[in-house]
Protein backbone atom coordinates (compact mmCIF):
# COMPACT_ATOMS: atom_id res chain seq x y z
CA UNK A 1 107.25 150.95 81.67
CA UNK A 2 106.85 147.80 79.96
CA UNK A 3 103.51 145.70 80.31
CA UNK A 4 104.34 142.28 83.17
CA UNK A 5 104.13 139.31 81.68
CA UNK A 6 103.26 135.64 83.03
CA UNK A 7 106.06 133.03 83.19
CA UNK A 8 104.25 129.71 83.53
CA UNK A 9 106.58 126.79 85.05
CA UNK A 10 105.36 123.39 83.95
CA UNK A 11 108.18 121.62 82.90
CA UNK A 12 107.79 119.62 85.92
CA UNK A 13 106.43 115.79 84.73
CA UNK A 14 104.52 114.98 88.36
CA UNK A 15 106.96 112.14 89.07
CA UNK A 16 105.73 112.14 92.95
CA UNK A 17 101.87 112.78 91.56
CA UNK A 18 102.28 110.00 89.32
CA UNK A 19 101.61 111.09 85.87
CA UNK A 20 100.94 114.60 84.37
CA UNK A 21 99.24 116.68 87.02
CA UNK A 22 99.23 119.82 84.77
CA UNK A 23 96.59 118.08 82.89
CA UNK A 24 94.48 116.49 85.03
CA UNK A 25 91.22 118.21 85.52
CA UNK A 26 89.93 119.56 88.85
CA UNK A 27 86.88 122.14 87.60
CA UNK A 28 83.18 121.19 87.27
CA UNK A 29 83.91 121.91 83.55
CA UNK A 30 87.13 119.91 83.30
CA UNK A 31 89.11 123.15 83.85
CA UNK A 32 92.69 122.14 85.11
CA UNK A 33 94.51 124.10 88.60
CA UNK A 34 96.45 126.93 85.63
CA UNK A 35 93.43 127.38 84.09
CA UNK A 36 92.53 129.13 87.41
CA UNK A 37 95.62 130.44 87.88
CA UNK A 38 95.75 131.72 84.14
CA UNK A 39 91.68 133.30 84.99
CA UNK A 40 92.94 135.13 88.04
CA UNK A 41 96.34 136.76 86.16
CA UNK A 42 94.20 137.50 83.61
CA UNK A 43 91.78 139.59 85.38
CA UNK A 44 94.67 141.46 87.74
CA UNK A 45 95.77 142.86 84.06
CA UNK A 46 98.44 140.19 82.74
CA UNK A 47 97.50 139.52 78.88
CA UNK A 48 101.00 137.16 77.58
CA UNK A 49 101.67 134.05 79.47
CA UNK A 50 104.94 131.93 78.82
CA UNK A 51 104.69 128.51 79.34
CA UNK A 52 108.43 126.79 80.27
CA UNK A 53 107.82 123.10 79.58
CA UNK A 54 109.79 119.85 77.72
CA UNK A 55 109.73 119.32 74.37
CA UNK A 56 108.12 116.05 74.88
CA UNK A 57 104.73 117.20 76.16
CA UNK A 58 104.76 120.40 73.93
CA UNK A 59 101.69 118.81 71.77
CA UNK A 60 99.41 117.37 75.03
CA UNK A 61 100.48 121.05 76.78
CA UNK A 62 99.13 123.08 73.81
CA UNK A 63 96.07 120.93 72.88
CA UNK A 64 95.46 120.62 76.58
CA UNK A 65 96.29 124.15 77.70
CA UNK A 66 97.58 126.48 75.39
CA UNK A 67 95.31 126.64 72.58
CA UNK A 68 92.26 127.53 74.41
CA UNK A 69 93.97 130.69 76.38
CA UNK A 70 95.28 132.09 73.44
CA UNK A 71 91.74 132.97 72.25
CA UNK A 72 91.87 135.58 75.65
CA UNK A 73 96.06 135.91 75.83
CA UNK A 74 98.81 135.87 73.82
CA UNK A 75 100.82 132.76 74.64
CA UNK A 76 104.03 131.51 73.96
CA UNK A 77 106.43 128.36 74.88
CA UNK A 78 109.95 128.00 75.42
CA UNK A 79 111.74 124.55 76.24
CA UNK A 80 113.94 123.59 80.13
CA UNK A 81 115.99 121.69 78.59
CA UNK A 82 119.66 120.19 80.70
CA UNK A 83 122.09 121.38 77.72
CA UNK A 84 120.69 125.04 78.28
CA UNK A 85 124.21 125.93 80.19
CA UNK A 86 126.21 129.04 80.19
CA UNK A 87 129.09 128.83 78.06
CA UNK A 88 131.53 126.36 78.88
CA UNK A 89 129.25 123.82 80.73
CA UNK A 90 127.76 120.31 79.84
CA UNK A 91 125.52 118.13 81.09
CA UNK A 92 126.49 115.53 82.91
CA UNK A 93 125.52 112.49 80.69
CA UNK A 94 123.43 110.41 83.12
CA UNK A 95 121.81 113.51 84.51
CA UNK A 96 117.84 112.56 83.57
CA UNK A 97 116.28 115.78 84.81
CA UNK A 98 116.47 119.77 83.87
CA UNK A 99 118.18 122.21 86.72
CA UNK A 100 115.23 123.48 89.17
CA UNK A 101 112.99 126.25 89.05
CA UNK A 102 115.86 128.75 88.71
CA UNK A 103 116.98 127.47 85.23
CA UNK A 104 113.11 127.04 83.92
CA UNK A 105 112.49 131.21 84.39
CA UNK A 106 115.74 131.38 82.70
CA UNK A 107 114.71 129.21 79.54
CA UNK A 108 112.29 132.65 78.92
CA UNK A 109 115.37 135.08 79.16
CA UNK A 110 115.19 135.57 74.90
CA UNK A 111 111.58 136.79 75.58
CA UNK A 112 111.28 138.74 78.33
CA UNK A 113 113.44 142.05 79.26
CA UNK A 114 111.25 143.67 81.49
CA UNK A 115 108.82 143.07 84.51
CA UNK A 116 107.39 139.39 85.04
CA UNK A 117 105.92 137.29 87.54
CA UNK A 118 106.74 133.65 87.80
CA UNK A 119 104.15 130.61 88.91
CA UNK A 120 103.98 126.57 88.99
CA UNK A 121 101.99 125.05 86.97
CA UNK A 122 100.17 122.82 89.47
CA UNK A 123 99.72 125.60 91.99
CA UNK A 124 96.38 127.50 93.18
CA UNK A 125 97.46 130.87 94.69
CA UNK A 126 93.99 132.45 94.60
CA UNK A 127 93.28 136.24 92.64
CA UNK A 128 94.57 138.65 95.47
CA UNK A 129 98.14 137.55 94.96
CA UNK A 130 97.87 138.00 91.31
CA UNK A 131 96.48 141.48 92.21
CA UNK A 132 99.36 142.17 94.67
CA UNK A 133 101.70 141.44 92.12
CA UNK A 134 100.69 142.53 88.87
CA UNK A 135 100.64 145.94 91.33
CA UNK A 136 103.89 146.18 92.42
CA UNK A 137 105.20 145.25 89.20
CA UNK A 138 103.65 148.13 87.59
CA UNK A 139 104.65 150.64 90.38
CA UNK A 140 108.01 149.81 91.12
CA UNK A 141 110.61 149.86 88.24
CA UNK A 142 113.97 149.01 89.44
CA UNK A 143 116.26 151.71 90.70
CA UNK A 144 119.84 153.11 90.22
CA UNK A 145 120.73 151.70 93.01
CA UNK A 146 118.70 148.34 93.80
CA UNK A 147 116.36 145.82 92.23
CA UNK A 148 113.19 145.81 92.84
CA UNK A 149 111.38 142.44 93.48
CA UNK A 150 108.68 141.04 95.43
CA UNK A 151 107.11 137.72 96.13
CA UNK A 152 103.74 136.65 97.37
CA UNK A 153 103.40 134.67 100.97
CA UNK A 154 101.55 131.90 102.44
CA UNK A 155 101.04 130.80 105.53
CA UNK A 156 103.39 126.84 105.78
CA UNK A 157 100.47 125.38 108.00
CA UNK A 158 98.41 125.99 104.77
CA UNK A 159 100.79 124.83 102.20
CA UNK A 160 101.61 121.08 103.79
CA UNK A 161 99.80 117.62 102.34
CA UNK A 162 98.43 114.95 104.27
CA UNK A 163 100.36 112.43 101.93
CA UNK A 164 103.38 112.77 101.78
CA UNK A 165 106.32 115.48 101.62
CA UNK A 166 106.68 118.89 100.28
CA UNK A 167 109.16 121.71 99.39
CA UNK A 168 109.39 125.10 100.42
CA UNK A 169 111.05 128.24 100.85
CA UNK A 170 111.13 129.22 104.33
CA UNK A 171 111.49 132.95 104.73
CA UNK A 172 112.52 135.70 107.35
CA UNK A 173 111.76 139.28 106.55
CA UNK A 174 112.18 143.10 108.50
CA UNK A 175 109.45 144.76 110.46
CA UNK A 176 108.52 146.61 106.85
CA UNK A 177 108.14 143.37 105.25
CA UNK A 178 111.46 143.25 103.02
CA UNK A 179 112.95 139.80 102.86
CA UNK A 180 115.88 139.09 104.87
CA UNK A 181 116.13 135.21 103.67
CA UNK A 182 114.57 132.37 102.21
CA UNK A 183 115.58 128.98 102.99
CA UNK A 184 114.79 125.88 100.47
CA UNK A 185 113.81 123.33 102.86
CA UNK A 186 113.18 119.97 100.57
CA UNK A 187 111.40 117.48 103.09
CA UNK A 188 108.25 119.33 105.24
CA UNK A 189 106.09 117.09 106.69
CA UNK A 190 102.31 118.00 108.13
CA UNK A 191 103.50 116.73 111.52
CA UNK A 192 101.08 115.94 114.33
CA UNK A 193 100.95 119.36 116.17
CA UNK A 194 103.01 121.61 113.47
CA UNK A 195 105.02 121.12 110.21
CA UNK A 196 108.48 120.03 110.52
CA UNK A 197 111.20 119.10 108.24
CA UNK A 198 113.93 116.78 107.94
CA UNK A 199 117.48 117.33 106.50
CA UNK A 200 118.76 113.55 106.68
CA UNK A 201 116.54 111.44 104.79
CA UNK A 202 113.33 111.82 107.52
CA UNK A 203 115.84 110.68 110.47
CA UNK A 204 115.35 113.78 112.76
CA UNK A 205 113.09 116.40 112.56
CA UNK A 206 112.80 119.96 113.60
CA UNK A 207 109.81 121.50 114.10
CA UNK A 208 108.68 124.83 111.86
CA UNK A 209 105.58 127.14 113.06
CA UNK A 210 102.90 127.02 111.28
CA UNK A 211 102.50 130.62 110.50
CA UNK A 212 105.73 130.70 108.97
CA UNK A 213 105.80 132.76 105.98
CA UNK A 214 106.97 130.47 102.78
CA UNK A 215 107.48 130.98 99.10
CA UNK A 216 105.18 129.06 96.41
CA UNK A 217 107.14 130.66 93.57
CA UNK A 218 104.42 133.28 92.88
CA UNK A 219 107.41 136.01 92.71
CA UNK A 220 107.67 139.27 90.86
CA UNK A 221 110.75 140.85 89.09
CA UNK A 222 112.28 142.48 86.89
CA UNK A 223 114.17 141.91 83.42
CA UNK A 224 117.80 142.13 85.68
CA UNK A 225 116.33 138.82 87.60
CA UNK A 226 117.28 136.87 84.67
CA UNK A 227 120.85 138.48 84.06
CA UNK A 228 121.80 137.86 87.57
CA UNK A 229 120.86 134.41 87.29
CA UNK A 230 122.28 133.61 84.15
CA UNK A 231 125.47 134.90 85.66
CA UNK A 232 124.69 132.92 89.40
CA UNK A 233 124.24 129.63 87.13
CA UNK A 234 127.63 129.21 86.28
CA UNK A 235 128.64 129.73 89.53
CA UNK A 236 125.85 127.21 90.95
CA UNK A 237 127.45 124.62 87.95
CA UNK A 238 131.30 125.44 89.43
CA UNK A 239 130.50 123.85 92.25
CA UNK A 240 127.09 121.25 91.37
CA UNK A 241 129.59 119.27 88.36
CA UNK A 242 132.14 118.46 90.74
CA UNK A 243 130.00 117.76 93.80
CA UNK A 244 125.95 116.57 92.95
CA UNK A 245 126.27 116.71 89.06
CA UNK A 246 123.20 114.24 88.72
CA UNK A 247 120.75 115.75 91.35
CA UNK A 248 121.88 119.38 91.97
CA UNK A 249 118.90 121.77 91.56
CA UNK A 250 119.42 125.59 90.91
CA UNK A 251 116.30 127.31 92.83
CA UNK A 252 114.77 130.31 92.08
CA UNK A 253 114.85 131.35 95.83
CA UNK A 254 118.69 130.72 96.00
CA UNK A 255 119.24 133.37 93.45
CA UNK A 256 117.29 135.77 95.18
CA UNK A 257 119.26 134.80 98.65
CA UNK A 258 122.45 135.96 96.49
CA UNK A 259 121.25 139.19 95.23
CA UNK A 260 120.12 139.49 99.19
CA UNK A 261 123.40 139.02 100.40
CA UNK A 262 125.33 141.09 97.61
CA UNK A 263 122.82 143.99 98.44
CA UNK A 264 122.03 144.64 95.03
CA UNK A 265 118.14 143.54 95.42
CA UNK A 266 115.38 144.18 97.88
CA UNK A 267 111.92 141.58 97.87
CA UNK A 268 108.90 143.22 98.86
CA UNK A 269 107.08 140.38 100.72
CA UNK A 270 103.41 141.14 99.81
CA UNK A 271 100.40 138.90 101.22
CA UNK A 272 97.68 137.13 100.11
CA UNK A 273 94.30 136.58 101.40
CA UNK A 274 93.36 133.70 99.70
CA UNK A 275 93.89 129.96 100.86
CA UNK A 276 97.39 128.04 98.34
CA UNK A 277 95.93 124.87 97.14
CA UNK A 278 98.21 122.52 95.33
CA UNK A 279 98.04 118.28 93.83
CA UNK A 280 101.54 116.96 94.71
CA UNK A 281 100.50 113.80 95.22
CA UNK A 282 97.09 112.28 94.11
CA UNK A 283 95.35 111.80 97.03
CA UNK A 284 95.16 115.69 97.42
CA UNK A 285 92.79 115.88 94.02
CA UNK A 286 90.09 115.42 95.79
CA UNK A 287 90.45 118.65 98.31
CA UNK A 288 91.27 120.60 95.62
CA UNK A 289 88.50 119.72 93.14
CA UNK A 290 85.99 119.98 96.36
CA UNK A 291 87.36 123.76 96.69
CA UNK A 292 87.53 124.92 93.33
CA UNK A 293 83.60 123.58 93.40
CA UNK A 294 83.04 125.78 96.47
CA UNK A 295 84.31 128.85 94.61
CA UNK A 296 82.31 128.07 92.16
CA UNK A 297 79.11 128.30 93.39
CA UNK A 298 80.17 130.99 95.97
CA UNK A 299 80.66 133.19 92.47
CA UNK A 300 84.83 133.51 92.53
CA UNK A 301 84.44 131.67 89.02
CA UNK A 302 81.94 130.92 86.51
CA UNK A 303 80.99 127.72 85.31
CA UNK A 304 82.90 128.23 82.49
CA UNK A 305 86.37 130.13 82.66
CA UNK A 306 87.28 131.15 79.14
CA UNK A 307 83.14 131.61 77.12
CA UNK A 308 83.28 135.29 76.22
């Protein structure tokens, strides 16, 4: 069985952050959030990362990023880019962004073809999920008869901002922790006594528990992930050109929902231990650079990530 690799998301430009949060620094050394994340893969046995971002911040990503892994990984690039359509498809000419987080794992489709685990760029997920899923990866091959995926779960209550509004994928799963569904919900607020979300613009609001179990894109798959999805992306573009062609995002949970639903998949929905932190908006630097400085000295990380 082929060796998992690391698909990197970080395409993403920080437009509700306000400038490039990928490369802002939140480690007593100046180490950015996927320098952590990179550490922790690292150390659960990933060695190749692939980085999905724009062509425009390809020089600031691999002076900033890239060329200090590589001394400890191999590390690639590919470009999101909006023309990257099946055949027969274009893109819509006053569309100004790329097509969600399901189209970015599928810009690395020409280099991967067998197990890989997918993460944001501006995400802390903590070692044990890394762990969890380098695991499974490496123990469960797909089989004649179903995919085999998994994803890693948070807690929502520990995933929501103080300052604003946040994403997530909302899921249900069996008493043997298979995934039944995930649900993108787009506006989750902390709320005063639990999270809630809002599906008209913030005009009503239904409450979510805070121990809901939600997706922060640290998933696990196989090379068929990206075949299905290719094929699921025209289907999403059928019906996105003629009805949202400008704002119509193809998530990487919605595929998954599909495979779900056409029984050819089954999600193992592993836990982690460890506490998601995550900068969507700028105010929430400082919690995160106050945390990463309490792992620190606790002995999680050293001083300096990537000395050998």
């Amino acid at each position: 069985m082929q060796k998992p690799v690391l698909v990197v998301m970080a395409a993403g430009m920080g437009s509700r952050y306000g400038g490039l949060k990928q490369l802002d620094p939140v480690g007593p050394n100046n180490q950015l959030i996927i320098d952590y994340s990179i550490y922790d893969a690292h150390r659960a046995g990933f060695d190749t990362v692939i980085f999905v971002i724009k062509p425009e911040i390809e020089a600031a990503f691999r002076s900033g990023v890239g060329d200090r892994i590589s001394k400890v990984m191999e590390v690639k690039y590919v470009f999101q880019s909006r023309e990257d359509l099946p055949q027969g498809f274009t893109c819509p000419p006053d569309r100004e962004k790329p097509w969600g987080t399901a189209q970015a794992a599928l810009a690395a489709r020409h280099l991967v073809d067998g197990p890989f685990a997918v993460i944001n760029a501006d995400d802390y997920y903590g070692p044990d999920g890394f762990r969890e899923i380098y695991q499974y990866l490496t123990t469960h091959p797909d089989r004649e008869d179903c995919y085999e995926y998994a994803m890693v779960g948070y807690l929502l209550k520990n995933t929501v901002t103080e300052h604003g509004y946040v994403s997530r994928g909302v899921c249900r799963e069996t008493e043997d922790h298979f995934l039944e569904s995930v649900v993108e919900r787009t506006r989750i607020v902390k709320g005063e006594e639990c999270p809630r979300y809002s599906e008209d613009g913030g005009e009503t609001w239904v409450n979510l528990p805070g121990d809901s179990i939600v997706s922060m894109n640290l998933w696990g798959f196989q090379g068929s992930y990206l075949k299905e999805a290719w094929r699921l992306f025209a289907q999403f573009l059928e019906k996105a050109l003629a009805e949202n062609p400008t704002k119509a995002e193809f998530y990487l949970p919605s595929v998954v929902s599909q495979l779900l639903a056409e029984k050819k998949a089954r999600v193992k929905v592993l836990r982690s231990q460890d506490r998601w932190y995550g900068v969507t908006y700028k105010e929430d630097k400082p919690m995160v650079t106050e945390a990463i400085a309490n792992m620190t000295a606790q002995g999680l990380y050293p001083e300096r990530l990537w000395e050998r």
